[in-house]
Protein backbone atom coordinates (compact mmCIF):
# COMPACT_ATOMS: atom_id res chain seq x y z
CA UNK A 1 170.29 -58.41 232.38
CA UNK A 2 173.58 -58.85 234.03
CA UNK A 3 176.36 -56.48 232.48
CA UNK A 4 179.71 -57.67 231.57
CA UNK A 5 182.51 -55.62 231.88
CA UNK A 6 186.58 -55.76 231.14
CA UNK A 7 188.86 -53.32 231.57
CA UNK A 8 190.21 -50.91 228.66
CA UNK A 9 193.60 -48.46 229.62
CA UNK A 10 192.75 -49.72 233.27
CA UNK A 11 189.23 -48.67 233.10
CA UNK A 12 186.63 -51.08 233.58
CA UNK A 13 184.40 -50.51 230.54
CA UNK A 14 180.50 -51.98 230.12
CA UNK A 15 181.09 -54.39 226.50
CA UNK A 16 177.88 -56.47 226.74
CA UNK A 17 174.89 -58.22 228.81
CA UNK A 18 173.92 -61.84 229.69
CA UNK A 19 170.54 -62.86 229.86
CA UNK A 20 169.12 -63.73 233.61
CA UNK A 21 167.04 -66.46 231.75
CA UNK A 22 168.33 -67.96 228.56
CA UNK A 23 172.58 -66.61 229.83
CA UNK A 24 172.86 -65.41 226.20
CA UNK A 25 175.73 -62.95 225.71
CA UNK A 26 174.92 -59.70 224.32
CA UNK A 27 176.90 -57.04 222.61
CA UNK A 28 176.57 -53.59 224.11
CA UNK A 29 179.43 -51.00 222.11
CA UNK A 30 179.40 -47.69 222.61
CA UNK A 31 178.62 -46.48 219.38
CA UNK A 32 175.37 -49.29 219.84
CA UNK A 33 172.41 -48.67 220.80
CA UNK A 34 169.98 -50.58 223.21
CA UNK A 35 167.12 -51.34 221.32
CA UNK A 36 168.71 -55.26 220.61
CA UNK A 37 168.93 -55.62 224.29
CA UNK A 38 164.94 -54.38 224.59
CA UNK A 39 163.98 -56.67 221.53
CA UNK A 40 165.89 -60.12 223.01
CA UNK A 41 163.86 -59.52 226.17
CA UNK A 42 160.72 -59.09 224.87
CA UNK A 43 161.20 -62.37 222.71
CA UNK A 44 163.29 -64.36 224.92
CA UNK A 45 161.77 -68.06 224.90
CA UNK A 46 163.35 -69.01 228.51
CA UNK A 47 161.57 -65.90 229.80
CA UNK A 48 158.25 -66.57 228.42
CA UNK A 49 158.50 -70.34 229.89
CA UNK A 50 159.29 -68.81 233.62
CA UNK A 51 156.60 -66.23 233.35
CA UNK A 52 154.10 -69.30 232.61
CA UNK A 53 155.19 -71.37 235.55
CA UNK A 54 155.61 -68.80 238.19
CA UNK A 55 151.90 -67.30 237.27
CA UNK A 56 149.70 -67.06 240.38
CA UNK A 57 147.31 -70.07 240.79
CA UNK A 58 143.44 -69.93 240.65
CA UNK A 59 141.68 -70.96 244.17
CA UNK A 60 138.33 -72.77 243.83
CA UNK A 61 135.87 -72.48 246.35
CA UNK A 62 133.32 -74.76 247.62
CA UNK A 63 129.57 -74.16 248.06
CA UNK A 64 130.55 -73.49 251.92
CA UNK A 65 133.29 -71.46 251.07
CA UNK A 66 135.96 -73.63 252.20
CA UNK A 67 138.89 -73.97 249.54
C-alpha cells in the first residue's frame, strides 16, 4: 500500500493508503486502527486476479527429456 500524506500545522501527517492493485483510497486516522487495511488486502479482487496470472508455469517434459 502506498501512504498518502498532507500536511497538518506544517507537519506532514500519514491520513490514508491507496491500494497498489485495485488504487482504492483508504482511511488511516490516528485514533484507527489497521486491521481494515489487513482485511482489504486479503480480499482485494484486483490482487487475487494478478496473483493468478503472474503464477509460475508448469514445464512438461518429453520421454527424452527435452521440454
Amino acid at each position: 500500500m502506498e501512504e498518502v500524506k498532507k500536511f497538518i500545522n506544517g507537519k506532514e501527517v500519514r491520513c490514508g493508503a491507496i491500494c497498489n492493485f485495485c488504487k482504492s483510497r483508504l482511511s488511516a486516522s490516528s485514533n484507527g486502527g489497521t486491521g481494515h487495511l489487513r482485511r482489504h488486502i486479503n480480499s482485494c479482487k484486483k490482487k487475487a486476479l494478478v496473483a493468478i496470472s503472474s503464477s509460475q508455469s508448469h514445464l512438461h517434459f518429453g520421454s527424452d527429456g527435452n521440454v
